[in-house]
N, C-alpha and C. Protein backbone atom coordinates (compact mmCIF):
# COMPACT_ATOMS: atom_id res chain seq x y z
N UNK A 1 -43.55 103.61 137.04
CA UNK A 1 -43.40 104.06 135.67
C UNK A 1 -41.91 104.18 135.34
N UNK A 2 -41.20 103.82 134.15
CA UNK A 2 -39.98 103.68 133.80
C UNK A 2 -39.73 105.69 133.85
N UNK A 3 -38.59 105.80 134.03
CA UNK A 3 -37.87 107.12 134.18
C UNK A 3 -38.02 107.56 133.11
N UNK A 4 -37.84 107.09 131.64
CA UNK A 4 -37.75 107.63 130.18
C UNK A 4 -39.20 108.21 129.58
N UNK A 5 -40.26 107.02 130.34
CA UNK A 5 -41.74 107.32 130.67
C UNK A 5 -42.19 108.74 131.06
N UNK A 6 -41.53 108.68 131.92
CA UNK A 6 -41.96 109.68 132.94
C UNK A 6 -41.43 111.13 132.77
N UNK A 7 -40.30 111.18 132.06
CA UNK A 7 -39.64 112.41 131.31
C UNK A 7 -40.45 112.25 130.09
N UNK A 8 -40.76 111.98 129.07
CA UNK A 8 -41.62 112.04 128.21
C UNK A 8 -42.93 112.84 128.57
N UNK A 9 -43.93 112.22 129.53
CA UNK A 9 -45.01 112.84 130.00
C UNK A 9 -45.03 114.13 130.67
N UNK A 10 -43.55 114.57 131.56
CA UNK A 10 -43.54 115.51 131.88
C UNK A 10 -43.18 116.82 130.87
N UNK A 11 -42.09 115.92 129.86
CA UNK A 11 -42.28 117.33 128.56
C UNK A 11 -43.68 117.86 128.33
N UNK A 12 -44.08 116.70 128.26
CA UNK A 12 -45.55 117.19 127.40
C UNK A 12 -46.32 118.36 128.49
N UNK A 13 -46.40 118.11 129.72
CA UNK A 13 -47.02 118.32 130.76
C UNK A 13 -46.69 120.02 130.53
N UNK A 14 -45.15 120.23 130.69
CA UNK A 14 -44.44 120.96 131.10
C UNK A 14 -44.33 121.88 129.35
N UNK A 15 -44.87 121.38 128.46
CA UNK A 15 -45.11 122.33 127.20
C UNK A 15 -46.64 123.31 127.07
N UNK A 16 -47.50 122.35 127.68
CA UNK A 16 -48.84 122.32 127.65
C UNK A 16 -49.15 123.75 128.89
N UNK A 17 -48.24 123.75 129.93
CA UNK A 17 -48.12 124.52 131.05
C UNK A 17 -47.35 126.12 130.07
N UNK A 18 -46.54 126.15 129.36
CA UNK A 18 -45.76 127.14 129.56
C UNK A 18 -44.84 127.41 129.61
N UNK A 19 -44.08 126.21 130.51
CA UNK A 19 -43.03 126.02 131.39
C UNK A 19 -41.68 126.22 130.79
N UNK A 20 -41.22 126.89 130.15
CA UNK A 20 -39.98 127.33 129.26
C UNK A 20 -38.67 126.68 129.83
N UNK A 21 -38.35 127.02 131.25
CA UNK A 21 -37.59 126.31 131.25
C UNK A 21 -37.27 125.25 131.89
N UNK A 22 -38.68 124.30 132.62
CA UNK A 22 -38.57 122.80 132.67
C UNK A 22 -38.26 122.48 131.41
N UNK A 23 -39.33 122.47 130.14
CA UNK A 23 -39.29 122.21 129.19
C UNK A 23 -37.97 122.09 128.36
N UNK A 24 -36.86 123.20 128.52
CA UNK A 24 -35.49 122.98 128.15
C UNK A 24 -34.92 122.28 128.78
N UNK A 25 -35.29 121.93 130.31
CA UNK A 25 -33.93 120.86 131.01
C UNK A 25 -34.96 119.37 130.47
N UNK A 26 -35.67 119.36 130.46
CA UNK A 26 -36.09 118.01 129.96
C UNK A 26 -35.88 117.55 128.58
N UNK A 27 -35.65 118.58 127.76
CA UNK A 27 -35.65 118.53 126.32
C UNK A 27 -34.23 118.15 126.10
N UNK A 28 -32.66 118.73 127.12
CA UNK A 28 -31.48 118.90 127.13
C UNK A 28 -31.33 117.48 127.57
N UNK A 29 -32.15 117.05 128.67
CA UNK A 29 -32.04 115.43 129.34
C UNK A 29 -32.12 114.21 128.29
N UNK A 30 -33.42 114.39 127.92
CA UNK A 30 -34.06 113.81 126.53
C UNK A 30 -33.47 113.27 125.56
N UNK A 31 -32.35 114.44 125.10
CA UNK A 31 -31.49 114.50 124.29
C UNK A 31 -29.80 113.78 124.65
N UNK A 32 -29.60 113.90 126.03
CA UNK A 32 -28.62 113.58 126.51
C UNK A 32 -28.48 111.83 126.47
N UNK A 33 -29.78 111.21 127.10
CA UNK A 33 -30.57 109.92 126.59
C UNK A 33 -30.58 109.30 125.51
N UNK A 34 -30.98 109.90 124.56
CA UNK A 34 -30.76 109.49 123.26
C UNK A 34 -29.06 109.29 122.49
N UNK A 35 -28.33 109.90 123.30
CA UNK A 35 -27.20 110.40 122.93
C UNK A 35 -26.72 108.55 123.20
N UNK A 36 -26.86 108.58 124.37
CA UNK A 36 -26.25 107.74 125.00
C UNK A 36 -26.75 106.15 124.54
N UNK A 37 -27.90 106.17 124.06
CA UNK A 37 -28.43 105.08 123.82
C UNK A 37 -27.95 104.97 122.28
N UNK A 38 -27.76 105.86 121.35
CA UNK A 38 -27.30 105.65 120.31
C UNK A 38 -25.63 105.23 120.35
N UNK A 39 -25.02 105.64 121.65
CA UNK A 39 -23.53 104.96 121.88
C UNK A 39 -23.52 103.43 122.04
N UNK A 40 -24.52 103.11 123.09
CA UNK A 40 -24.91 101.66 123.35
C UNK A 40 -25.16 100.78 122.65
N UNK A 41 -25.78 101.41 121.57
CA UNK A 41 -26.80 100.62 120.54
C UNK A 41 -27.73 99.80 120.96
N UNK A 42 -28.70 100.50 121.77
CA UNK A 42 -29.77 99.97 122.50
C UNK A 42 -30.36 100.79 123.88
N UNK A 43 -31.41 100.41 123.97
CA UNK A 43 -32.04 101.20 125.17
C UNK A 43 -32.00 101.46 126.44
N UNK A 44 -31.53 102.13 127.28
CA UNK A 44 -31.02 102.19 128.20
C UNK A 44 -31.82 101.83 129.78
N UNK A 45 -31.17 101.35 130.60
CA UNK A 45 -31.98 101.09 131.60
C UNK A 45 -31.97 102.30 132.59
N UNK A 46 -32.72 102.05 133.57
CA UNK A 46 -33.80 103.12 134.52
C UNK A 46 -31.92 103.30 135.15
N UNK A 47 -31.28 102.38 135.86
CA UNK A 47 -30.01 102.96 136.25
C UNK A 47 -29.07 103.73 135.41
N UNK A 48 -29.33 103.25 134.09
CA UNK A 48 -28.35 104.44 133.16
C UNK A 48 -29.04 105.63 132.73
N UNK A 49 -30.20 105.61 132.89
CA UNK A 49 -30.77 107.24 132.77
C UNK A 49 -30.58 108.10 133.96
N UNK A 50 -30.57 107.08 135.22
CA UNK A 50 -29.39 108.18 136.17
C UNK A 50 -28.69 108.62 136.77
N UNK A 51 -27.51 107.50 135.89
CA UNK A 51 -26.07 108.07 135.74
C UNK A 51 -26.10 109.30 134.72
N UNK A 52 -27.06 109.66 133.72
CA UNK A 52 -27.05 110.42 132.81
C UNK A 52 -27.48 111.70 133.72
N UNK A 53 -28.89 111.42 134.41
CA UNK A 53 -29.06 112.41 134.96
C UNK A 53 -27.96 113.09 136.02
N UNK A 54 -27.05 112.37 137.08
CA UNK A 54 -26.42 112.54 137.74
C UNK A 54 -25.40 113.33 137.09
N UNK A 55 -25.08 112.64 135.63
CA UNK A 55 -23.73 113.95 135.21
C UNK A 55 -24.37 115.05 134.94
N UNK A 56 -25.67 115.13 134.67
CA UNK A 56 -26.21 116.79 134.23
C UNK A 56 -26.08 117.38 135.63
N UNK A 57 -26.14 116.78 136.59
CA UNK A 57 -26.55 117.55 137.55
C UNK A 57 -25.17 118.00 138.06
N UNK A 58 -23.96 117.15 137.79
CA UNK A 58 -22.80 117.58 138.09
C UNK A 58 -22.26 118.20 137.31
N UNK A 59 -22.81 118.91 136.15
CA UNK A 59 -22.46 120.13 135.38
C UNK A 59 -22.79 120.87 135.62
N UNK A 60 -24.49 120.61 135.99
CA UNK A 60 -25.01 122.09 136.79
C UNK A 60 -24.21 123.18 138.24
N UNK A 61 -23.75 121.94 139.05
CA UNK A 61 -23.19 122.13 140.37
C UNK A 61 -21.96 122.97 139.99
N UNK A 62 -20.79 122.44 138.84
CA UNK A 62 -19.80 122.88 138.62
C UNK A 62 -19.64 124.36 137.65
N UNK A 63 -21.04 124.45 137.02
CA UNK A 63 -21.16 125.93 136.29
C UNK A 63 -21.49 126.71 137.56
N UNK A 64 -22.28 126.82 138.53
CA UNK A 64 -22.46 127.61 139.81
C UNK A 64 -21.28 127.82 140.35
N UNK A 65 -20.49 126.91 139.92
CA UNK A 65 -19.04 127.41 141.04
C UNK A 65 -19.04 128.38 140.15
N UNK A 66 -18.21 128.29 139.15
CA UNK A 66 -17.94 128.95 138.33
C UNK A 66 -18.60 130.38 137.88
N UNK A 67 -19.72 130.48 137.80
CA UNK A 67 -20.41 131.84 137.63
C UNK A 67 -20.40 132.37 138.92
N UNK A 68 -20.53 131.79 139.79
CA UNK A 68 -20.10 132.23 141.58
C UNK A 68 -18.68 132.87 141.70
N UNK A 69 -18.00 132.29 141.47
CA UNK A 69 -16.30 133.31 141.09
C UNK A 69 -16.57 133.96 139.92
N UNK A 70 -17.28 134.40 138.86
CA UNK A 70 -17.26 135.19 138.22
C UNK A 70 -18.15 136.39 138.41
N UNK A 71 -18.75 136.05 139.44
CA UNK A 71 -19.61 137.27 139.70
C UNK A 71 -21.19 137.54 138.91
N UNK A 72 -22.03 136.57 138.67
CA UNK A 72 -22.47 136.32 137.16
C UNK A 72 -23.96 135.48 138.03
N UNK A 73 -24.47 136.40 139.24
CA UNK A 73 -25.43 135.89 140.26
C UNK A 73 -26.76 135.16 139.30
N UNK A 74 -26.93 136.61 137.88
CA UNK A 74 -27.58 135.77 137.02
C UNK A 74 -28.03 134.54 136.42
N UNK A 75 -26.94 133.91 136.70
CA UNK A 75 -26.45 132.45 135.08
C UNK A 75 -26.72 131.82 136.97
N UNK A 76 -26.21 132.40 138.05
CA UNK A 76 -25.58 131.18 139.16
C UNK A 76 -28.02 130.59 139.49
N UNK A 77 -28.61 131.26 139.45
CA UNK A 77 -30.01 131.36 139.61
C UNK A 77 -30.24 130.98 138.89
N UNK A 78 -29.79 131.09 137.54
CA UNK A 78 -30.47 129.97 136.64
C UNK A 78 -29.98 128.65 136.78
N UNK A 79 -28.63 128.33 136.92
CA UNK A 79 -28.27 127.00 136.74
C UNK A 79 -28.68 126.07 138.10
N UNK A 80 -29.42 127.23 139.12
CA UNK A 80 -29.55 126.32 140.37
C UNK A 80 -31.14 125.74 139.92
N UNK A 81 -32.16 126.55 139.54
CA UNK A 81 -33.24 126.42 139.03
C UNK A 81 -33.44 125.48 138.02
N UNK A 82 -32.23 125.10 136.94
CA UNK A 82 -32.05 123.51 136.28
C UNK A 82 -31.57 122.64 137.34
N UNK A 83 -30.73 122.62 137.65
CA UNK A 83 -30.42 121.80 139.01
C UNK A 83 -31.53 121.03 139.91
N UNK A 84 -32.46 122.03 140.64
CA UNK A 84 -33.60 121.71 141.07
C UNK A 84 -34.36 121.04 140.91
N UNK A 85 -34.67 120.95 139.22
CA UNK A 85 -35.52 120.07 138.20
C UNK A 85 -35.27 118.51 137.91
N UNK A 86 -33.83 118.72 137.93
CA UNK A 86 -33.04 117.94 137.54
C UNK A 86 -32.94 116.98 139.00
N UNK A 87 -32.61 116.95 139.66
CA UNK A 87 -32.43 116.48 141.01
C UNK A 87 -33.91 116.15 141.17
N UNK A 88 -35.15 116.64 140.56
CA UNK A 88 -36.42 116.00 141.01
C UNK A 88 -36.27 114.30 140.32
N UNK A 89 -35.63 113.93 139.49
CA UNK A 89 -35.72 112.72 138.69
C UNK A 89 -34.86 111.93 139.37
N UNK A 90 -33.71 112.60 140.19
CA UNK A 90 -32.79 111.36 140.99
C UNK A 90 -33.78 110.59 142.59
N UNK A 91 -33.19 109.72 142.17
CA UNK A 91 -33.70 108.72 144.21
C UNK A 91 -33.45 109.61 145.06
N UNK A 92 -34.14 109.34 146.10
CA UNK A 92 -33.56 110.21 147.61
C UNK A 92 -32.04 110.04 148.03
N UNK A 93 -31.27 111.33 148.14
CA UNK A 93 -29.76 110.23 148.84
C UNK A 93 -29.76 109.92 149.54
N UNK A 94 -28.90 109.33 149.91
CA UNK A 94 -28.40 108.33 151.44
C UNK A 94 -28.02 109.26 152.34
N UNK A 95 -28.32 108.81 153.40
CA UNK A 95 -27.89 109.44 154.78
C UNK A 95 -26.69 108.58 154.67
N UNK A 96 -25.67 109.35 155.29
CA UNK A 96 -24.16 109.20 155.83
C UNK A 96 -24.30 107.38 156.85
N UNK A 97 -25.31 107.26 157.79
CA UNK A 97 -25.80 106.06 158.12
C UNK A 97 -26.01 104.58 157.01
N UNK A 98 -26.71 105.20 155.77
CA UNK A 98 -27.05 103.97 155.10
C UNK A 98 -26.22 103.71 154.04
N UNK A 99 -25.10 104.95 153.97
CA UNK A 99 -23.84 104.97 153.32
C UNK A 99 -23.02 103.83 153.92
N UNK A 100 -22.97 104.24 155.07
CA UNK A 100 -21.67 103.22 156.15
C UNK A 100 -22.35 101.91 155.82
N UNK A 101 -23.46 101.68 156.12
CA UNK A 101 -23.41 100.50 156.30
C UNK A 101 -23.73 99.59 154.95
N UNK A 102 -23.94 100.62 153.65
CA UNK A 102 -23.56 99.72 152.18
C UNK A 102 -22.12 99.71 152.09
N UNK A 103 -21.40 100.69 152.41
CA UNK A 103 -19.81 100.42 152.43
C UNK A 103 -19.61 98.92 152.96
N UNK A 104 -19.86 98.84 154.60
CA UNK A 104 -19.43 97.95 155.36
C UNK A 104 -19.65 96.65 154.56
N UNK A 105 -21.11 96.23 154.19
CA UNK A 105 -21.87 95.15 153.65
C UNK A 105 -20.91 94.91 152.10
N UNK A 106 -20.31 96.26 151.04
CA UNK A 106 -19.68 95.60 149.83
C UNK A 106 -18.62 95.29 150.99
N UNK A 107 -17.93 95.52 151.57
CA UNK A 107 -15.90 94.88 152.09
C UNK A 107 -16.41 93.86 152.69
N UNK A 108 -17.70 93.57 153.14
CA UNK A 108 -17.82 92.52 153.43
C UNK A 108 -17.58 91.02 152.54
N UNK A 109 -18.72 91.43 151.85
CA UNK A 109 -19.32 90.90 150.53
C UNK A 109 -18.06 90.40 149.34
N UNK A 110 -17.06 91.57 149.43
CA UNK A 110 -16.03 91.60 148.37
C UNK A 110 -14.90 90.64 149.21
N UNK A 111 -15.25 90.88 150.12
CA UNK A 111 -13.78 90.05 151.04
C UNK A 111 -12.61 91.26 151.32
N UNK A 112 -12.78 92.41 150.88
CA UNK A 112 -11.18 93.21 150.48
C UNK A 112 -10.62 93.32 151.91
N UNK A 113 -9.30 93.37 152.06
CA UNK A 113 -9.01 93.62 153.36
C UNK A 113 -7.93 94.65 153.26
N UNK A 114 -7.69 95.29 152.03
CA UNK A 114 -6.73 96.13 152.34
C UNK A 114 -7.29 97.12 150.49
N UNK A 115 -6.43 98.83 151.17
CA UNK A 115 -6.60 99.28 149.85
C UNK A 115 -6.47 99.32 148.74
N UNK A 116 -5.45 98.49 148.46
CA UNK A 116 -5.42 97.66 146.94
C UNK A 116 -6.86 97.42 146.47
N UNK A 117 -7.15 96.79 147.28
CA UNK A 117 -8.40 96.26 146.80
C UNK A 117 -9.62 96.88 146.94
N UNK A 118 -9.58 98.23 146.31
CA UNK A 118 -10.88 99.07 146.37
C UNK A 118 -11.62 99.08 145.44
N UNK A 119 -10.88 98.50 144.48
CA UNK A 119 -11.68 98.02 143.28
C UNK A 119 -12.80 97.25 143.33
N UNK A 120 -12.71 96.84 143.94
CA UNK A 120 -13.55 95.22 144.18
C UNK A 120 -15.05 95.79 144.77
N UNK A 121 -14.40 96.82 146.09
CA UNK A 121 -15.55 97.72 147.07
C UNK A 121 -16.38 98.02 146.06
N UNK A 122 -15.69 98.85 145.07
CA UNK A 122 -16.32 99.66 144.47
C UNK A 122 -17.14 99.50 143.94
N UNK A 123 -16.66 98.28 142.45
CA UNK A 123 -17.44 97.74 141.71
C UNK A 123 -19.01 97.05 142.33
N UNK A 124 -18.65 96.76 143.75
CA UNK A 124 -20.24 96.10 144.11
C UNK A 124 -20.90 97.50 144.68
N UNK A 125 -20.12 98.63 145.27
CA UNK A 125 -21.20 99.60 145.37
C UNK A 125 -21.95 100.59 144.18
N UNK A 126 -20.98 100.74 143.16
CA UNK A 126 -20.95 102.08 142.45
C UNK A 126 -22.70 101.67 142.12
N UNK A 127 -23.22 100.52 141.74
CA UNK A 127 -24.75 100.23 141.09
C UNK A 127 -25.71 100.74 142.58
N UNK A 128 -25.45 100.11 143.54
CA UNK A 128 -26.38 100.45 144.47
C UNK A 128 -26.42 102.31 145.10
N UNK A 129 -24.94 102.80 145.05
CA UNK A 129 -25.24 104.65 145.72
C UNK A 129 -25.40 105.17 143.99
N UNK A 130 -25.48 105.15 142.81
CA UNK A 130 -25.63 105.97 141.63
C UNK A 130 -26.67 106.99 141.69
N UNK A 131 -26.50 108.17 141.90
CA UNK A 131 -27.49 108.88 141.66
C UNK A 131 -27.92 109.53 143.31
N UNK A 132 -27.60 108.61 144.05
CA UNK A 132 -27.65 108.90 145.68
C UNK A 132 -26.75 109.18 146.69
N UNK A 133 -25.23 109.13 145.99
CA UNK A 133 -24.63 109.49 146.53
C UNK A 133 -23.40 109.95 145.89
N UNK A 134 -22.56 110.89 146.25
CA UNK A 134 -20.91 111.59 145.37
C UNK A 134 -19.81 110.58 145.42
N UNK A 135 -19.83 110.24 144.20
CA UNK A 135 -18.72 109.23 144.04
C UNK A 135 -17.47 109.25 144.93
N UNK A 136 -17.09 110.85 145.25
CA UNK A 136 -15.53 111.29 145.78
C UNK A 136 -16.23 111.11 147.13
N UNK A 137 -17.28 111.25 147.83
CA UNK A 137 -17.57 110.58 149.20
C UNK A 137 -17.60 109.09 149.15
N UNK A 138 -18.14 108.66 148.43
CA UNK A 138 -18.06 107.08 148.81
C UNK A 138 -16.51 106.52 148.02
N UNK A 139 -15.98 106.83 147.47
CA UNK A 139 -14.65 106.24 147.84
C UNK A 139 -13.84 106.58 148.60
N UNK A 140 -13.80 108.06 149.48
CA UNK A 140 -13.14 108.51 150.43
C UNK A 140 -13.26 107.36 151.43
N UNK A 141 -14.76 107.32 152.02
CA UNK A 141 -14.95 106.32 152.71
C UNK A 141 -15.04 104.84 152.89
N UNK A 142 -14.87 104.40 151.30
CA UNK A 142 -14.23 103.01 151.05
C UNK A 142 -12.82 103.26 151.96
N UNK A 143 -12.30 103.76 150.95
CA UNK A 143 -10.70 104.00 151.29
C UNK A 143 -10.26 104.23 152.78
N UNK A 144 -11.46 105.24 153.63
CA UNK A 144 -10.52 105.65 155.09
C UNK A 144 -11.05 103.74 155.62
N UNK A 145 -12.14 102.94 155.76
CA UNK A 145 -12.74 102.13 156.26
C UNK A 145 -11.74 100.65 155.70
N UNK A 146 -10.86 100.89 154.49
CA UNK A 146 -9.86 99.74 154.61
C UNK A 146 -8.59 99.74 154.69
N UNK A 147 -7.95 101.42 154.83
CA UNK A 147 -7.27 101.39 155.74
C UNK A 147 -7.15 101.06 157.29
N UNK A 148 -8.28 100.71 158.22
CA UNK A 148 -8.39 100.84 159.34
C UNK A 148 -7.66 99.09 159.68
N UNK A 149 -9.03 98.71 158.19
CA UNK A 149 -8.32 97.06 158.73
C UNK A 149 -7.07 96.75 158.88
């Protein structure tokens, strides 16, 4: 079932239940979707709904810091509880294993042999880890893996 599908049915699911605040992170998602597809001018695919989802979820992560240094245990329980929801719609991540060896396979693939050329890494991984893995890990490890060469 397409992702946009499947958030649709679960609003409904998740209105029909009660569910106050699935119902707001799906409604906030929903909306975030639409946002984006009206930038595009056109409908977005199953990978750009989650890159969309992935930045909600990296707002969620970065308000917990934040209410975590503020002392604010309240807001930090709620935003983990959107988080949760939210992270149900992303792929499984990668183990550190199937990381290395999509790294290895783009420098392969790209030819790069030095860090200049991480661009190149990148561009063939960023589509395959989206949503499965932290951008600032997988270019760390672009980067330490072509320095070596």
């Amino acid at each position: 079932m397409e992702l946009k599908a499947q958030l649709t049915e679960d609003l409904k699911s998740a209105m029909r239940s009660g569910d106050k605040l699935r119902t707001s992170v799906i409604r906030l998602l929903t909306a975030i979707i639409k946002n984006r597809e009206v930038e595009k001018r056109g409908s977005l695919t199953d990978a750009e709904v989650i890159q969309a989802i992935s930045y909600s979820c990296k707002q969620r992560q970065e308000a917990i810091v934040q209410y975590r240094q503020g002392g604010r245990q309240d807001l930090v329980d709620k935003e983990a509880a959107e988080l949760a929801i939210l992270q149900s719609y992303l792929p499984a991540a990668l183990s550190s294993d199937e990381l290395y060896s999509l790294v290895q396979e783009a420098i392969r693939e790209s030819q790069a042999t030095s860090p200049r050329e991480m661009g190149k890494v990148m561009a063939l991984l960023i589509p395959k880890v989206t949503g499965r893995a932290d951008g600032k890990v997988v270019s760390t490890l672009v980067r330490e893996m072509l320095s070596k060469n």
